[in-house]
PDB file of N, CA and C in Angstrom:
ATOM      1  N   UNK A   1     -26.496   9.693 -33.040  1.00  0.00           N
ATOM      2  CA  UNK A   1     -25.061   9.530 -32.877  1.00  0.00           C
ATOM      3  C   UNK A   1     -24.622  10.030 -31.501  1.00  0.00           C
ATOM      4  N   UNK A   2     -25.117  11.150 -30.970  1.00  0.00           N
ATOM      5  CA  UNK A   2     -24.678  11.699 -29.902  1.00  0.00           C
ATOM      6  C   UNK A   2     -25.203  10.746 -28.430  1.00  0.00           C
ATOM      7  N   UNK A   3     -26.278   9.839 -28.879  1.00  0.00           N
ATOM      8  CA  UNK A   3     -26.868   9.121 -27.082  1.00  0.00           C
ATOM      9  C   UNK A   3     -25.549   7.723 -27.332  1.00  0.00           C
ATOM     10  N   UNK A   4     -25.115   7.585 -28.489  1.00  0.00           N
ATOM     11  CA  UNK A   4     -23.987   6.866 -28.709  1.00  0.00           C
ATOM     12  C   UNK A   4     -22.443   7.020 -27.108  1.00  0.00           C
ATOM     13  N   UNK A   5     -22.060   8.488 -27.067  1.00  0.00           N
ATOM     14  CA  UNK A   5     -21.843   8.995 -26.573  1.00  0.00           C
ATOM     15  C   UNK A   5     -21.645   9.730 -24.820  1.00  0.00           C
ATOM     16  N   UNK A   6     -23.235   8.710 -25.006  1.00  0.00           N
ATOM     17  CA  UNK A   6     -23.491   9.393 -23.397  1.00  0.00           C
ATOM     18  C   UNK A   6     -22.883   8.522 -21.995  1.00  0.00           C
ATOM     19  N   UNK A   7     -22.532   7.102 -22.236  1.00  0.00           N
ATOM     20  CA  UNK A   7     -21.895   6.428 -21.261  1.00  0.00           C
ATOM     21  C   UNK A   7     -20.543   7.278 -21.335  1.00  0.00           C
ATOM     22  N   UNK A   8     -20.300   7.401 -22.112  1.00  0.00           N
ATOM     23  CA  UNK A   8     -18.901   8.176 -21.898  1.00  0.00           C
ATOM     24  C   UNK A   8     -18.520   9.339 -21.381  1.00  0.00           C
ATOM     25  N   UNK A   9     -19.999  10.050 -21.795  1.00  0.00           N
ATOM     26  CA  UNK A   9     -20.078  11.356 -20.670  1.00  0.00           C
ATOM     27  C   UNK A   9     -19.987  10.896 -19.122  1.00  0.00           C
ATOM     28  N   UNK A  10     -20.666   9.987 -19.006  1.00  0.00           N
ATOM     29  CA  UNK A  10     -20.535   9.919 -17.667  1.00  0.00           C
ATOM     30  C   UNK A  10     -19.775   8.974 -17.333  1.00  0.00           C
ATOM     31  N   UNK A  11     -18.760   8.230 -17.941  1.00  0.00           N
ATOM     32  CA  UNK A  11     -17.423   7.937 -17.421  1.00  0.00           C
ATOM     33  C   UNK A  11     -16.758   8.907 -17.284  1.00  0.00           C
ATOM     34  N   UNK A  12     -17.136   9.872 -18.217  1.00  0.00           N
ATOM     35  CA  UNK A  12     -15.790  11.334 -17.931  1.00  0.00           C
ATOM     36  C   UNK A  12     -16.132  12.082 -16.696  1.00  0.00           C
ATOM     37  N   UNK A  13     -17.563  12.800 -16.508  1.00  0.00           N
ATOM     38  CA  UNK A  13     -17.840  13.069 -15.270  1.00  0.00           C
ATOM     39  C   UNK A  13     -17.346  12.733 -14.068  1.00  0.00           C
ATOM     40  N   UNK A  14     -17.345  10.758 -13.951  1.00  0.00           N
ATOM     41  CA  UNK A  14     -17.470  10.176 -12.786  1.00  0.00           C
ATOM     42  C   UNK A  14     -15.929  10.497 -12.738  1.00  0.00           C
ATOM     43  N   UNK A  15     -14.669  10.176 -13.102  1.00  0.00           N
ATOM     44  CA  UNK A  15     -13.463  10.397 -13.445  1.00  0.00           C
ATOM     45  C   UNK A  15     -13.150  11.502 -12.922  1.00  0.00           C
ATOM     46  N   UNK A  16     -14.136  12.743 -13.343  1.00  0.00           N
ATOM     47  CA  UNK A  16     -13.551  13.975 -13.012  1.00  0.00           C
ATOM     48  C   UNK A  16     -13.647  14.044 -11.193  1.00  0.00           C
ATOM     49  N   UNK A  17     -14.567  13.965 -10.979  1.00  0.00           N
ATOM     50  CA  UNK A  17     -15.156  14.166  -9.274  1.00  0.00           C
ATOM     51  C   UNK A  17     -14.133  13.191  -8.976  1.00  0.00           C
ATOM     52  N   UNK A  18     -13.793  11.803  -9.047  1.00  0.00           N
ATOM     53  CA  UNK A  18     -12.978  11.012  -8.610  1.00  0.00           C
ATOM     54  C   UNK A  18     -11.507  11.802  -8.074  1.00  0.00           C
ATOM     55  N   UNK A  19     -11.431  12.104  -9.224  1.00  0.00           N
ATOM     56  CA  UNK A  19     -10.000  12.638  -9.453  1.00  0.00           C
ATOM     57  C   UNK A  19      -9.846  14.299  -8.392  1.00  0.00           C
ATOM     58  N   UNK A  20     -11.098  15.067  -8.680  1.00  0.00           N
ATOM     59  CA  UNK A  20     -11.011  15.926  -7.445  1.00  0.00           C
ATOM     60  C   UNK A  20     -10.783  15.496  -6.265  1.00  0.00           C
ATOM     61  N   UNK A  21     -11.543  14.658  -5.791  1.00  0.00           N
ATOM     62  CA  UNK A  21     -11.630  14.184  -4.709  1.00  0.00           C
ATOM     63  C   UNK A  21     -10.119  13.538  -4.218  1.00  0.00           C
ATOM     64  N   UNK A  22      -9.937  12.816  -5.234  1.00  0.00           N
ATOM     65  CA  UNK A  22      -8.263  12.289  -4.650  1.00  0.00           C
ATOM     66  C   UNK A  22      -7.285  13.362  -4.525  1.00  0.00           C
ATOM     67  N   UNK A  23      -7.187  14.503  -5.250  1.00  0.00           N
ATOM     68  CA  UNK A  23      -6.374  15.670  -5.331  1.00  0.00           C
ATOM     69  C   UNK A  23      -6.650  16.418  -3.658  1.00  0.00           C
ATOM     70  N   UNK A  24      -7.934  16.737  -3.318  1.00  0.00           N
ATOM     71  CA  UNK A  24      -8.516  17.092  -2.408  1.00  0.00           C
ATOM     72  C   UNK A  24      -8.479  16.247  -1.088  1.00  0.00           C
ATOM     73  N   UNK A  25      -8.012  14.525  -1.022  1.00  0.00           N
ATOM     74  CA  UNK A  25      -8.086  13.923   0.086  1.00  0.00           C
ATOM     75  C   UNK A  25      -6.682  14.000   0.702  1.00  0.00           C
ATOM     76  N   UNK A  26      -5.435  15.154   1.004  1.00  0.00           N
ATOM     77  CA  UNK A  26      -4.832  15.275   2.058  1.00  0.00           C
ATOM     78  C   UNK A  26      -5.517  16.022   2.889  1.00  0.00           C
ATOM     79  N   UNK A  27      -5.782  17.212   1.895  1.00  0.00           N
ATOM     80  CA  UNK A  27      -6.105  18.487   2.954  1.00  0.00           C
ATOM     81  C   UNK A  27      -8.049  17.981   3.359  1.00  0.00           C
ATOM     82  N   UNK A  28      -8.318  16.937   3.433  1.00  0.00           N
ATOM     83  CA  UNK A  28      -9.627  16.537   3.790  1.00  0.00           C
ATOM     84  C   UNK A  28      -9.123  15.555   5.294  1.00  0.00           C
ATOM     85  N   UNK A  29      -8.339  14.750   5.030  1.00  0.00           N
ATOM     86  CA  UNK A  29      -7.401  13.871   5.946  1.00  0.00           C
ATOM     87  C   UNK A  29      -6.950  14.773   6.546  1.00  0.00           C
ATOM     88  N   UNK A  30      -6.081  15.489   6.534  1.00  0.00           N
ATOM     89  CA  UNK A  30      -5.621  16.896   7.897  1.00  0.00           C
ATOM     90  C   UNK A  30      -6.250  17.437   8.434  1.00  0.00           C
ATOM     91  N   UNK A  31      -7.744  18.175   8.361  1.00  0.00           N
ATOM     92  CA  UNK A  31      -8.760  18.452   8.932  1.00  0.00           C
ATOM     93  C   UNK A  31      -9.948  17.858   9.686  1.00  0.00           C
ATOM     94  N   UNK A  32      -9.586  16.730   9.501  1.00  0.00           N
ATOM     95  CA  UNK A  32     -10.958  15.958  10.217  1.00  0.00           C
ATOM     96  C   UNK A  32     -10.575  14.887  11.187  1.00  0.00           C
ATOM     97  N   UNK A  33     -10.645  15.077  12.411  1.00  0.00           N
ATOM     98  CA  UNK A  33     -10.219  15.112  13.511  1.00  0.00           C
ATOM     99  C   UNK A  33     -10.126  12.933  13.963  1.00  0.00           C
ATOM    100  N   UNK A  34     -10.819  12.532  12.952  1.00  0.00           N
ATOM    101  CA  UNK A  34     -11.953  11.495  12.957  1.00  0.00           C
ATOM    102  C   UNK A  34     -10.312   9.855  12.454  1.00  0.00           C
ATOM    103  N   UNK A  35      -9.314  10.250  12.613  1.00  0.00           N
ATOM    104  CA  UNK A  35      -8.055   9.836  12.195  1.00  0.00           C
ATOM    105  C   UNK A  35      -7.672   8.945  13.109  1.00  0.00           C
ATOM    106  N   UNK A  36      -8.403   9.002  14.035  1.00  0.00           N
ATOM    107  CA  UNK A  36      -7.451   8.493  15.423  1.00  0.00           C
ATOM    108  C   UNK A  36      -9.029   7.080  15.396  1.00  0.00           C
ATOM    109  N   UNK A  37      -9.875   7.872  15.252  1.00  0.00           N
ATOM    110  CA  UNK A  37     -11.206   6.511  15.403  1.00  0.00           C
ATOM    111  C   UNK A  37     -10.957   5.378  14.313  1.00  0.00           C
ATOM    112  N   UNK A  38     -10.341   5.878  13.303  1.00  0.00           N
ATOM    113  CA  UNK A  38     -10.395   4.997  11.836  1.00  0.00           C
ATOM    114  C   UNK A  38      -8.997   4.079  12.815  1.00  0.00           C
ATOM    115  N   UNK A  39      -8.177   4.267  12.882  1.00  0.00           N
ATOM    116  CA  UNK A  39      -7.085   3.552  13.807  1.00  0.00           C
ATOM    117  C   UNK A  39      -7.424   2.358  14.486  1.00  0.00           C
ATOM    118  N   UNK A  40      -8.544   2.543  15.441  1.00  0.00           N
ATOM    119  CA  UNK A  40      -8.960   1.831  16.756  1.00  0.00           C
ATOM    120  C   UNK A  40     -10.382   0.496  15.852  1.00  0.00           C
ATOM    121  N   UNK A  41     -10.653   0.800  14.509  1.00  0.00           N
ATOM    122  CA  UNK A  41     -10.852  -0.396  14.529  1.00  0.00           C
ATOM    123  C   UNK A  41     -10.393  -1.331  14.003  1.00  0.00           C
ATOM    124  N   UNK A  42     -11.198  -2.623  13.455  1.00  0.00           N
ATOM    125  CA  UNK A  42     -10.226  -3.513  13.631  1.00  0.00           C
ATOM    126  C   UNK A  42      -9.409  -3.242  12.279  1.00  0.00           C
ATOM    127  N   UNK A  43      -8.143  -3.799  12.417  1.00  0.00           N
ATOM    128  CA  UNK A  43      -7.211  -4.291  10.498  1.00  0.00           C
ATOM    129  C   UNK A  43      -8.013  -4.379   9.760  1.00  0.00           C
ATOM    130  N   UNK A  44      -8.588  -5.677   9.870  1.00  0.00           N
ATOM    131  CA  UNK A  44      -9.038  -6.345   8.550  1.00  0.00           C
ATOM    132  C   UNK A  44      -9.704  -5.208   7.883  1.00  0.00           C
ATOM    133  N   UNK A  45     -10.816  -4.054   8.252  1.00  0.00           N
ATOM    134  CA  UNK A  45     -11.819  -3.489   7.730  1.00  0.00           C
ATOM    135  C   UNK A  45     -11.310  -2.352   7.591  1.00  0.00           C
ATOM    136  N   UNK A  46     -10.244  -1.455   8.022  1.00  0.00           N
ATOM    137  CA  UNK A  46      -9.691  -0.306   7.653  1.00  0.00           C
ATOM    138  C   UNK A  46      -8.147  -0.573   8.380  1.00  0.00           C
ATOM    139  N   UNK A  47      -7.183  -0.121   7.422  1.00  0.00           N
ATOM    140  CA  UNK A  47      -6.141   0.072   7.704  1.00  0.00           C
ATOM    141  C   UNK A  47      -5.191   1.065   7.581  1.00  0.00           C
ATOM    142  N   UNK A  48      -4.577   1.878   8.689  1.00  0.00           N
ATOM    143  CA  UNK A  48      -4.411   2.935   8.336  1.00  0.00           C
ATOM    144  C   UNK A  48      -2.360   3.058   8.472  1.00  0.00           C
ATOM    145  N   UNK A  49      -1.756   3.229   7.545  1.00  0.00           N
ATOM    146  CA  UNK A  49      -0.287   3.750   7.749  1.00  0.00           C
ATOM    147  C   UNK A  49      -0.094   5.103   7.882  1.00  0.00           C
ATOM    148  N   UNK A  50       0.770   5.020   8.977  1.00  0.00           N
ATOM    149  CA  UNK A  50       1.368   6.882   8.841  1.00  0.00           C
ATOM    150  C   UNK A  50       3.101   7.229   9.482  1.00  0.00           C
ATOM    151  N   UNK A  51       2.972   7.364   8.237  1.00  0.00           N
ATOM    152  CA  UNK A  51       4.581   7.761   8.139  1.00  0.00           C
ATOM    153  C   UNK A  51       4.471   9.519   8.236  1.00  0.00           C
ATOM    154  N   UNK A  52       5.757  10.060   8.875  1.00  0.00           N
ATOM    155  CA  UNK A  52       5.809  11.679   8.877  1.00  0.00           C
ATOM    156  C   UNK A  52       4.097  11.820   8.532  1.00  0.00           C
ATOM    157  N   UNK A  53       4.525  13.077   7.124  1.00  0.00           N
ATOM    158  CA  UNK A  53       3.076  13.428   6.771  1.00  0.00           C
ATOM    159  C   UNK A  53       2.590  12.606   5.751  1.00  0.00           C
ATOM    160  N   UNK A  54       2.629  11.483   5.073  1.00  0.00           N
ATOM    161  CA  UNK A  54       2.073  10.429   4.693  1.00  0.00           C
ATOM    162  C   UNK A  54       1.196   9.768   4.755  1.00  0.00           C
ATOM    163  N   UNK A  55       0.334   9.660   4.942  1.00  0.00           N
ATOM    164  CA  UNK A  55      -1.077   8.661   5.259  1.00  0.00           C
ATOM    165  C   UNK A  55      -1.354   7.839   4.182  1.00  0.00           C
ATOM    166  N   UNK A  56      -1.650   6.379   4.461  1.00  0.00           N
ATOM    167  CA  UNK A  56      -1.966   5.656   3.704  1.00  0.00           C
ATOM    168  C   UNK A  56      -3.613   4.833   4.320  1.00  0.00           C
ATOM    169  N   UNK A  57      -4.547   4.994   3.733  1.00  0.00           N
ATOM    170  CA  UNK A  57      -5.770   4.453   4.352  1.00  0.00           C
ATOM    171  C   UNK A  57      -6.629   3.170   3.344  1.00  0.00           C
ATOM    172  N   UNK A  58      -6.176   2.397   3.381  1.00  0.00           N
ATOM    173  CA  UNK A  58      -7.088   1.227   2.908  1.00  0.00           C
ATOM    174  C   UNK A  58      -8.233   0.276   3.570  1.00  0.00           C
ATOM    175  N   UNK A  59      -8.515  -0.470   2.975  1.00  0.00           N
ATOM    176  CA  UNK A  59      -9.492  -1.917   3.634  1.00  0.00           C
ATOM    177  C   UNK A  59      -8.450  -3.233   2.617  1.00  0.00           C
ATOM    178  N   UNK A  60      -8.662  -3.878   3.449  1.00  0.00           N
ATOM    179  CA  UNK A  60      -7.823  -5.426   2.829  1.00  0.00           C
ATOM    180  C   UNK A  60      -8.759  -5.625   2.555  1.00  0.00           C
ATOM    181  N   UNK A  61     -10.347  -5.551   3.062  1.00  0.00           N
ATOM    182  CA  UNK A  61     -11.386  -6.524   2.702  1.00  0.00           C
ATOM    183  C   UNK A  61     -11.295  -5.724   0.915  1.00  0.00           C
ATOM    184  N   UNK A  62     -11.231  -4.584   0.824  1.00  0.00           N
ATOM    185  CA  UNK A  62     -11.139  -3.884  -0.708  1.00  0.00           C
ATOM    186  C   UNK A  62     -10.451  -4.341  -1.726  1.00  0.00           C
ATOM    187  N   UNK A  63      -9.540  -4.416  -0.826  1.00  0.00           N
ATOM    188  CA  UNK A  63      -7.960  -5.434  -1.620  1.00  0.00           C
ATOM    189  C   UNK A  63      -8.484  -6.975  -2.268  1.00  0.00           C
ATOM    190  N   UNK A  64      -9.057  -7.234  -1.027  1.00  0.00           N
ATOM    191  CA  UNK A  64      -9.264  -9.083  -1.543  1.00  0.00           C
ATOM    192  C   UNK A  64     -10.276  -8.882  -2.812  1.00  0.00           C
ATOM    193  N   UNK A  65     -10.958  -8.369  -2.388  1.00  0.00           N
ATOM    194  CA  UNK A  65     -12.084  -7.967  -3.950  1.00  0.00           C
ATOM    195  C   UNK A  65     -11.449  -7.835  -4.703  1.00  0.00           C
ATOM    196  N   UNK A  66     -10.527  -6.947  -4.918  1.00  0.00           N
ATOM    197  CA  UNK A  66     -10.510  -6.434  -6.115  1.00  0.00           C
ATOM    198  C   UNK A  66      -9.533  -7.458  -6.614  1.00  0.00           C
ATOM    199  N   UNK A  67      -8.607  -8.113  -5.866  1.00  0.00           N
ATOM    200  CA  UNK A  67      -8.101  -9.504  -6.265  1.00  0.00           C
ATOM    201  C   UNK A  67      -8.476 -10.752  -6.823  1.00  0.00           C
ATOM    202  N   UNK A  68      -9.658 -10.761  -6.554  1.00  0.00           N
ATOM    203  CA  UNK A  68     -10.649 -12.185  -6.868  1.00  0.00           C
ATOM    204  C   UNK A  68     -11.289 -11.469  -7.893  1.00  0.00           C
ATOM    205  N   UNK A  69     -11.892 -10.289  -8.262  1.00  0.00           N
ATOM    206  CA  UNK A  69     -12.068  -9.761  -9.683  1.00  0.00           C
ATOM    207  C   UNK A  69     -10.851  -9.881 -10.349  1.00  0.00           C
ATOM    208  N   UNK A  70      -9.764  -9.457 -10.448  1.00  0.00           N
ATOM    209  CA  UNK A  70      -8.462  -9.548 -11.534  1.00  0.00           C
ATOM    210  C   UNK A  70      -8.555 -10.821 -11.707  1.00  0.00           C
ATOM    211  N   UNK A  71      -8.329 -11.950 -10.727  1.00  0.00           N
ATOM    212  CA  UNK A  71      -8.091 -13.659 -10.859  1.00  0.00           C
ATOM    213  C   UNK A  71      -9.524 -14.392 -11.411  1.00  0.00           C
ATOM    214  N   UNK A  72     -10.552 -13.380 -11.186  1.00  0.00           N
ATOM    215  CA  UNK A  72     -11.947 -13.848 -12.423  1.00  0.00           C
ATOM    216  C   UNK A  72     -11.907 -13.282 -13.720  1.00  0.00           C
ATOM    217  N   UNK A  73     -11.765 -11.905 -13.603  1.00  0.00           N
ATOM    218  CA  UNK A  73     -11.296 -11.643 -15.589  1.00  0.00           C
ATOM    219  C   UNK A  73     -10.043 -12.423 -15.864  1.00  0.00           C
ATOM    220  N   UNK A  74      -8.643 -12.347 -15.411  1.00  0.00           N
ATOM    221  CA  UNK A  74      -8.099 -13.670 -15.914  1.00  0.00           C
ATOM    222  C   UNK A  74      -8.180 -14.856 -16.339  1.00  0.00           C
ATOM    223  N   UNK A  75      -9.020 -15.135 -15.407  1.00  0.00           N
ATOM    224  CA  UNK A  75      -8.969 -16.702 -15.796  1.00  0.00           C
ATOM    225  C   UNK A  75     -10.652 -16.808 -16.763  1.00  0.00           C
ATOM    226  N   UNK A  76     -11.007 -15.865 -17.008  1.00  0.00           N
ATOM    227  CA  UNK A  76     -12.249 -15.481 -18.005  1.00  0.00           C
ATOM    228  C   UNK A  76     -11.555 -15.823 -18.958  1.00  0.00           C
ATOM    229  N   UNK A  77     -10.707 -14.702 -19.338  1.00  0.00           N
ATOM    230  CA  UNK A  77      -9.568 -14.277 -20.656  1.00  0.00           C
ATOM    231  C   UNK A  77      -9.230 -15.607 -20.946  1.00  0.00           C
ATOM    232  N   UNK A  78      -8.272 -16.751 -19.949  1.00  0.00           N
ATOM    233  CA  UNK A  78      -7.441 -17.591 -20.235  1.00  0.00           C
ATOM    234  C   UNK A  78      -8.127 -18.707 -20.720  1.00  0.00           C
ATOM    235  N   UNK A  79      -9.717 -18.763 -20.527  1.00  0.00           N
ATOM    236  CA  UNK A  79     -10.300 -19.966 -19.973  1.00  0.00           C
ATOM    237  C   UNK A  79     -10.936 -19.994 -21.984  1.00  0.00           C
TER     238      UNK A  79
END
């Protein structure tokens, strides 16, 4: 019953570190000097907003993925 169990351990694990890590990524972003290089390349592959103390850091290329996954389980679901 308990190896029943064990993907879920390590969904909870992976979750937990995730979740540190996001709690932990201002004061990781304020310290690392490396802010100004992520800037200089191109859009498409990192994109960075900064408002006041705000930072917003994505990839569109991340975005489009994860878009064409939602519009493939959709149309999975619908189909």
């Amino acid at each position: 019953m308990l190896e029943a169990y064990r993907p879920f351990t390590l969904l909870g694990l992976a979750l937990i570190i995730v979740g540190i890590v996001l709690v932990m990524l201002p004061t990781i972003v304020r310290h690392v000097p490396t802010l100004e290089k992520l800037e200089r390349l191109p859009p498409i592959l990192v994109y960075v907003y900064r408002h006041d103390n705000f930072y917003l850091i994505t990839s569109p290329i991340l975005i489009l993925v994860g878009l064409a996954y939602f519009a493939y389980l959709l149309w999975k679901l619908l189909r």
